[in-house]
N, C-alpha and C. Protein backbone atom coordinates (compact mmCIF):
# COMPACT_ATOMS: atom_id res chain seq x y z
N UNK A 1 0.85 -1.15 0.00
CA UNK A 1 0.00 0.00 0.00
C UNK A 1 0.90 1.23 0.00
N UNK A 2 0.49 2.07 -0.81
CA UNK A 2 1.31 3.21 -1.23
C UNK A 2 0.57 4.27 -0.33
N UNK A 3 1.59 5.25 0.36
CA UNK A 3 0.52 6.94 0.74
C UNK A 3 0.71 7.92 0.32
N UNK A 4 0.17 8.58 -0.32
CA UNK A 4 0.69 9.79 -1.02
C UNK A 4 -0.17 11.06 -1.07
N UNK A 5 0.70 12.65 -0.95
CA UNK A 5 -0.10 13.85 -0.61
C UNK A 5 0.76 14.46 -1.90
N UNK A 6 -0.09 14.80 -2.76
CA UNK A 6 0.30 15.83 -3.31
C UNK A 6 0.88 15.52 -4.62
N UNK A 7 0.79 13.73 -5.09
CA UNK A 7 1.11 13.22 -6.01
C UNK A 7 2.82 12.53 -5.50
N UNK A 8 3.55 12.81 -4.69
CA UNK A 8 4.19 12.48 -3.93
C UNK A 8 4.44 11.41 -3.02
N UNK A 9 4.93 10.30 -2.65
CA UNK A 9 5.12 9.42 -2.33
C UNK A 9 5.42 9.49 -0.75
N UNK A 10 4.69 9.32 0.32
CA UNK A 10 4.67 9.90 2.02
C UNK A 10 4.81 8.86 2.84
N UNK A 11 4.42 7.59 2.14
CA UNK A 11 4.60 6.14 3.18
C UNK A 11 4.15 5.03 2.30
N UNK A 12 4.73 4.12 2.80
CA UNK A 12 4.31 2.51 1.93
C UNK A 12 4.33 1.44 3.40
N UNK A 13 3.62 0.30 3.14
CA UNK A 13 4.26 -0.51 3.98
C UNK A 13 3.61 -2.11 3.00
N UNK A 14 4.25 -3.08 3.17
CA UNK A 14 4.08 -4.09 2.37
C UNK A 14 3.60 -5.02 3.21
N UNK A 15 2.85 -6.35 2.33
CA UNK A 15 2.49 -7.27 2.94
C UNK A 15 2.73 -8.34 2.13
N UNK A 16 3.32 -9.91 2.35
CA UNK A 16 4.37 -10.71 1.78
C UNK A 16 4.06 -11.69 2.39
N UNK A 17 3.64 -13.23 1.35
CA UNK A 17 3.17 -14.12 2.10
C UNK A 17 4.82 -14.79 2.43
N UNK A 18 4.39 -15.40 3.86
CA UNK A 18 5.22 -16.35 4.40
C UNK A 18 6.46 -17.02 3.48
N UNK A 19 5.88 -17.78 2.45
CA UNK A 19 6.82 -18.55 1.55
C UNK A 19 8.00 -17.61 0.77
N UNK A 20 7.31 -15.72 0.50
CA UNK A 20 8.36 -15.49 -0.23
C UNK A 20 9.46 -14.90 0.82
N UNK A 21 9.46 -15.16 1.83
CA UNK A 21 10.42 -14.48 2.30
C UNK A 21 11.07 -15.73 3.58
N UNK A 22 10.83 -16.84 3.26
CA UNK A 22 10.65 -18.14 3.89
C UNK A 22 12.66 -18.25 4.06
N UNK A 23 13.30 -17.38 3.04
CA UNK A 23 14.65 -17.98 2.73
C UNK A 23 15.43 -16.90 3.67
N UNK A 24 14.92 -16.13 4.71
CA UNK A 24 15.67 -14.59 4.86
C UNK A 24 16.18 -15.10 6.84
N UNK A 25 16.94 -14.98 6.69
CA UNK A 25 17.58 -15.66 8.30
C UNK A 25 16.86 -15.19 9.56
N UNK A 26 16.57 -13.40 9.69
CA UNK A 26 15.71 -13.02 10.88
C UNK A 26 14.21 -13.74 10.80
N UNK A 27 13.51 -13.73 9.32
CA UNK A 27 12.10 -14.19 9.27
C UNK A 27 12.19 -15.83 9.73
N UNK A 28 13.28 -16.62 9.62
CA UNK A 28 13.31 -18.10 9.85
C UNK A 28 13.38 -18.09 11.74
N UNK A 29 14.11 -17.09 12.13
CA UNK A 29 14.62 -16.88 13.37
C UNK A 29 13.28 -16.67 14.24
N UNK A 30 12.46 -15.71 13.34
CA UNK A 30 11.11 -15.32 14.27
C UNK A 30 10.04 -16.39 14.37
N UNK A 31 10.06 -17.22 13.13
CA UNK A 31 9.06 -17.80 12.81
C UNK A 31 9.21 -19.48 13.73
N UNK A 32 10.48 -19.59 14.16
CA UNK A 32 11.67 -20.87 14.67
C UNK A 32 10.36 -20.63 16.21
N UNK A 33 10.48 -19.40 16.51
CA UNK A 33 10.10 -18.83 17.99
C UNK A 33 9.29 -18.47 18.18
N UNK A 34 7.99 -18.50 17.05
CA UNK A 34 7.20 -18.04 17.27
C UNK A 34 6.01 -18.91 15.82
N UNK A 35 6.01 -19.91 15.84
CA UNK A 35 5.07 -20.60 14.90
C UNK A 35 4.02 -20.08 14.65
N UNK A 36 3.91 -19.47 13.55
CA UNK A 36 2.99 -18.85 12.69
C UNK A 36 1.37 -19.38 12.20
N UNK A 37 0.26 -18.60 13.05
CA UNK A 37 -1.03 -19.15 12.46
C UNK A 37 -1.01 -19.72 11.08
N UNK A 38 -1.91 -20.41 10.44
CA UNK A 38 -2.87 -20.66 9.11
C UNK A 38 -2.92 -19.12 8.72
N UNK A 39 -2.57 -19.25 7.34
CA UNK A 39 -2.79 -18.60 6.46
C UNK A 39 -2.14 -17.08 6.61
N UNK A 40 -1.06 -16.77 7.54
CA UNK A 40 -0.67 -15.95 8.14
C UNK A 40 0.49 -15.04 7.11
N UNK A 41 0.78 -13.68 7.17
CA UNK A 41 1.37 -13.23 5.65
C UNK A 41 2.36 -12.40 6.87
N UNK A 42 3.30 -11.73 6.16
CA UNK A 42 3.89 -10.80 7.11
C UNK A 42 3.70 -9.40 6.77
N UNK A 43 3.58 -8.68 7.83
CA UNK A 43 3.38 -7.40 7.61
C UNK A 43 4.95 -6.31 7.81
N UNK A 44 5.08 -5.27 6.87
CA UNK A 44 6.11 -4.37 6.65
C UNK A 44 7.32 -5.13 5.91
N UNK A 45 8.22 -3.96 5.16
CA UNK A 45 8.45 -3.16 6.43
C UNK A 45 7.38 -1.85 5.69
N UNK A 46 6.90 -0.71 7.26
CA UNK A 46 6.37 0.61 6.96
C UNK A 46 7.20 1.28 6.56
N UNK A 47 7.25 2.34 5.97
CA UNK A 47 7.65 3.82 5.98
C UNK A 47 6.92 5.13 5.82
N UNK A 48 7.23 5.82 6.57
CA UNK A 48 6.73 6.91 6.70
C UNK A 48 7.41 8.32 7.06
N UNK A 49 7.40 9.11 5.80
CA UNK A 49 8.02 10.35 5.62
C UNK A 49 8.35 10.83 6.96
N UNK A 50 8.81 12.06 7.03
CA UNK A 50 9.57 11.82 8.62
C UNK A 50 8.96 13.16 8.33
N UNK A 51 8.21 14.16 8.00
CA UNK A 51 6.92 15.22 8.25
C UNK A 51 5.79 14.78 8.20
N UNK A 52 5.38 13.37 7.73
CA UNK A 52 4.26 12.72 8.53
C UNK A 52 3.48 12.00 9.40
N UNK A 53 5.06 11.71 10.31
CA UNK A 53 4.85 10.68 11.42
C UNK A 53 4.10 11.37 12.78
N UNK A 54 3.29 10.71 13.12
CA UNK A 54 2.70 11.20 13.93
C UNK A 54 1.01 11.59 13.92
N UNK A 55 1.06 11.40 12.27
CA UNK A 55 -0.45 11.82 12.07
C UNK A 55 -1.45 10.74 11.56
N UNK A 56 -1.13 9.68 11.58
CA UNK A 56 -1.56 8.67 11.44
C UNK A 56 -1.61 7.78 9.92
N UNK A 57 -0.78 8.32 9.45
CA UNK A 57 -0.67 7.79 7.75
C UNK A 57 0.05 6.44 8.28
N UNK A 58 0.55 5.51 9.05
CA UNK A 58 1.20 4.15 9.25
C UNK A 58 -0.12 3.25 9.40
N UNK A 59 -0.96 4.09 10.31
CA UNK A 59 -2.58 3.29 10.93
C UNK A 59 -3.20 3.34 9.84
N UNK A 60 -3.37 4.30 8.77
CA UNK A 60 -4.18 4.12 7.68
C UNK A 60 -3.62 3.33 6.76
N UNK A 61 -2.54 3.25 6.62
CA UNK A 61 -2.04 2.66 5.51
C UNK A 61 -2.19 0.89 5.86
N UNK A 62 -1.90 0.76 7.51
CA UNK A 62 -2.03 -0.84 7.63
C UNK A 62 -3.42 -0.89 7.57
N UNK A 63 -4.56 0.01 8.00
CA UNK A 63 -5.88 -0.42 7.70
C UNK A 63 -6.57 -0.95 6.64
N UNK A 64 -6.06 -0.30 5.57
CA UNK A 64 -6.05 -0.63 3.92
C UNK A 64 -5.59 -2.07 3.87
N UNK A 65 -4.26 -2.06 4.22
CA UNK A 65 -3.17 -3.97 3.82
C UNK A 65 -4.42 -4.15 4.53
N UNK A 66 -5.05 -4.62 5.63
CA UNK A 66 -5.89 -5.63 6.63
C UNK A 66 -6.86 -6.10 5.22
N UNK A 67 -7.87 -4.85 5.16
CA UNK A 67 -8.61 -4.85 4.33
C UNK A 67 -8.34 -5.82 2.76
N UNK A 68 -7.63 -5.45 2.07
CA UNK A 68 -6.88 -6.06 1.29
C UNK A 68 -6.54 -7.59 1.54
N UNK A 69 -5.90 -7.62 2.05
CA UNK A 69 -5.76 -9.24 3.25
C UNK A 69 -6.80 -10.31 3.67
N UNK A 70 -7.65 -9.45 3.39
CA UNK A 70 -9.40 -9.72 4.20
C UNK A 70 -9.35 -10.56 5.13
N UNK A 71 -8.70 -9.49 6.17
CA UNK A 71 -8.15 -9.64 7.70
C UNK A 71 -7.73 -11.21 7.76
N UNK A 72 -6.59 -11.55 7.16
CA UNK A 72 -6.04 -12.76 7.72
C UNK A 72 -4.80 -12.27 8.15
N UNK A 73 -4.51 -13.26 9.59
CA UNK A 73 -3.92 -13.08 10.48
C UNK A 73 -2.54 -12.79 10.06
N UNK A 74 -1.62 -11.56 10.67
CA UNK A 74 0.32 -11.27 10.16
C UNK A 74 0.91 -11.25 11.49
N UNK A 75 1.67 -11.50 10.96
CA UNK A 75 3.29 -11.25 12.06
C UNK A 75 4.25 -10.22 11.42
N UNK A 76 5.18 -9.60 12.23
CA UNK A 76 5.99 -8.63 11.84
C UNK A 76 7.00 -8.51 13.34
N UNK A 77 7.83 -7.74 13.02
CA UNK A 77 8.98 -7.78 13.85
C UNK A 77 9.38 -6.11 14.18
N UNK A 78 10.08 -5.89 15.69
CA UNK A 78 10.34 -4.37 15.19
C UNK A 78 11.88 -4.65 16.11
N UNK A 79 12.89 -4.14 15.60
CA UNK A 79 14.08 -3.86 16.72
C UNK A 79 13.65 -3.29 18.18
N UNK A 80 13.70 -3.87 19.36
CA UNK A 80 13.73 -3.49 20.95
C UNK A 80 13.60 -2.27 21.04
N UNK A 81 14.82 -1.99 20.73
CA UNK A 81 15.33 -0.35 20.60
C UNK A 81 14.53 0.59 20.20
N UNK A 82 13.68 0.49 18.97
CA UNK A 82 12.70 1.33 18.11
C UNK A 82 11.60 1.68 18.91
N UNK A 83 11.69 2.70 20.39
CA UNK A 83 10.93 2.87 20.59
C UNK A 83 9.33 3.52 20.04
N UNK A 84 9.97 4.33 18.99
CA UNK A 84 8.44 4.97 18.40
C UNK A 84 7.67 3.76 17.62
N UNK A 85 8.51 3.31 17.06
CA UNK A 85 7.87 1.56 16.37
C UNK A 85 7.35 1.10 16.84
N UNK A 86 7.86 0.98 18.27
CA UNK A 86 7.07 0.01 19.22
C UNK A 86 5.99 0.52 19.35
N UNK A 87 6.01 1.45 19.94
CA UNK A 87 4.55 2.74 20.11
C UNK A 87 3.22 2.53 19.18
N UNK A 88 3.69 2.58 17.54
CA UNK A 88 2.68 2.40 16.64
C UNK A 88 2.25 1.36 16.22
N UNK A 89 3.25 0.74 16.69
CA UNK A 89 3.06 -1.39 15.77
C UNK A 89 1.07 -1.47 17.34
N UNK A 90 1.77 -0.81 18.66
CA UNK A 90 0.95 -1.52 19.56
C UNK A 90 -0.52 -0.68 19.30
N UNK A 91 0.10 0.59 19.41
CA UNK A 91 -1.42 1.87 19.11
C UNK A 91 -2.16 0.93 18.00
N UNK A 92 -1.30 0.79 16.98
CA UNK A 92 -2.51 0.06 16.11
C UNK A 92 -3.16 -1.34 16.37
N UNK A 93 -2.82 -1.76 17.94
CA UNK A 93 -3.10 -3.11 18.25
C UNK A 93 -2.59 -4.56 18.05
N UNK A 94 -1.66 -4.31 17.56
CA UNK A 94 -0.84 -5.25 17.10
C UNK A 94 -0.59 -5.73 18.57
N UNK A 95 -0.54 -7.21 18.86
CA UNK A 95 0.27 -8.00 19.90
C UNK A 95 1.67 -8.50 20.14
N UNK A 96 1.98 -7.96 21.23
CA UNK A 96 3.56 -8.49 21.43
C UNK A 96 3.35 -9.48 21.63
N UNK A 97 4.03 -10.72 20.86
CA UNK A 97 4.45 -12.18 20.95
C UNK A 97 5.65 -12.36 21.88
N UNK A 98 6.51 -11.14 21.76
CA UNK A 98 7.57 -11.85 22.66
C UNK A 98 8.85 -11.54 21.70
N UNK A 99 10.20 -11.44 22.82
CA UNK A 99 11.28 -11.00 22.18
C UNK A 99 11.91 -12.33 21.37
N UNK A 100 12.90 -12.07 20.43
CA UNK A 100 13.89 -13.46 20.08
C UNK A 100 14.94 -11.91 19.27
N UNK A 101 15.96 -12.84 19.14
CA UNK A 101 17.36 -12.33 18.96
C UNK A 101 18.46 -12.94 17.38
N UNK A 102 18.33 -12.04 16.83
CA UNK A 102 18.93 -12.37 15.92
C UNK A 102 20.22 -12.20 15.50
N UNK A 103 21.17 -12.35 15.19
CA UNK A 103 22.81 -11.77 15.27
C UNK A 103 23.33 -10.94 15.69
N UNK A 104 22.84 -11.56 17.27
CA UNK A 104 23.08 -10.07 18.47
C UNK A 104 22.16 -9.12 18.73
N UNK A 105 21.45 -8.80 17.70
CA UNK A 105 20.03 -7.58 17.85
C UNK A 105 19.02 -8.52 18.30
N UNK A 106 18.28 -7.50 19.52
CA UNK A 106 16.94 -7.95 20.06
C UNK A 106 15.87 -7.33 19.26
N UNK A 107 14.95 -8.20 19.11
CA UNK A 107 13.68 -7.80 17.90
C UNK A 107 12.34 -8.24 19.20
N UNK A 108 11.38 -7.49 18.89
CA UNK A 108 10.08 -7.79 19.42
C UNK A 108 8.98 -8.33 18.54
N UNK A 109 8.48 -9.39 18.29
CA UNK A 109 7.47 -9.81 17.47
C UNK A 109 6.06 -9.57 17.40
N UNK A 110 5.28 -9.34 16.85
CA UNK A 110 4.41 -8.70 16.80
C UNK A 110 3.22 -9.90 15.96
N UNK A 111 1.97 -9.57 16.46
CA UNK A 111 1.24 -10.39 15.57
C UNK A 111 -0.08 -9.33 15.57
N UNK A 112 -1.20 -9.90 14.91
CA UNK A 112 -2.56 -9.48 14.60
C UNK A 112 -3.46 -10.43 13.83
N UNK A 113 -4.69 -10.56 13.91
CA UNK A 113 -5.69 -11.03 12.74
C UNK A 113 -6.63 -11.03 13.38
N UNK A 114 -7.43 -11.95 12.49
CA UNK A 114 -9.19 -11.39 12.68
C UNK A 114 -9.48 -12.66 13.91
N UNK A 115 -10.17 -12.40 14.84
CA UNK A 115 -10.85 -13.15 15.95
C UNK A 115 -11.26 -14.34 15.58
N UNK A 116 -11.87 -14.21 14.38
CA UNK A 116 -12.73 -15.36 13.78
C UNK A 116 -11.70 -16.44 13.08
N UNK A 117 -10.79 -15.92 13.17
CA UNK A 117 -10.11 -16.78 12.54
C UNK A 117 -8.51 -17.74 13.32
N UNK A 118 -7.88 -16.65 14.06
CA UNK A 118 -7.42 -17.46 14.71
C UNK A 118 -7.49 -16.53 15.99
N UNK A 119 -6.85 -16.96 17.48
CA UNK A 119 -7.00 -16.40 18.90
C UNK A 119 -5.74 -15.08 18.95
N UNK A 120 -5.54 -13.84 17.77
CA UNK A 120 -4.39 -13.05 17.71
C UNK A 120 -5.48 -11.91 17.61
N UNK A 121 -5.98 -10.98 18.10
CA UNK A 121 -6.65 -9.79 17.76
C UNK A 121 -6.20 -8.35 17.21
N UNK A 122 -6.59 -7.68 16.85
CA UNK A 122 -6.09 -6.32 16.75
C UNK A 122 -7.44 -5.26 17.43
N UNK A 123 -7.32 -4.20 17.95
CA UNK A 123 -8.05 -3.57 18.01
C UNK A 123 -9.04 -2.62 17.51
């Protein structure tokens, strides 16, 4: 999902099923530690212009992927450290799964999906 003001390009964030990114060492690392629902895709990475953070173009833009998705359940990851990340992955309801560690860096895992489908919610 693309965001854009003004014809201009302000934020993206992607969504990528499981298999294509099945070969990438942190996603094997998270997924090792954290076994992944049915039908489950991964979410990001976001970006968002650094004069629009704060106004909610990350929440709209993942509202759209959900939609799109037709709310089946993601996982995603954010570095420890990233406190504002952390901040928005949760504001938007996303669930902490729990830390795991990848070549020395601590990552926090993150999940979401629809109720009906598996026990991971978003708000």
């Amino acid at each position: 999902m693309v965001g854009r003001r003004s014809g201009e390009v302000v934020g993206y964030v992607l969504g990528t099923s499981l298999a294509a990114k099945a070969h990438v060492g942190i996603i094997q690392t998270m997924l090792r530690a954290f076994p992944p629902p049915h039908d489950c895709y991964l979410y990001g990475p976001v970006c968002v212009a650094e004069n629009e953070r704060g106004n909610g173009l990350a929440a709209a833009l993942f509202k759209v992927l959900q939609t799109h998705m037709d709310g089946r359940p993601l996982m995603t990851f954010v570095r420890a450290d990233n406190a504002p990340s952390l901040r928005a992955h949760r504001k938007m309801g996303m669930r902490d799964l729990g830390t795991f560690t990848n070549e020395g860096v601590a990552y926090i895992a993150f999940a979401c999906g629809q109720p009906s489908k598996v026990d991971i919610h978003c708000k």
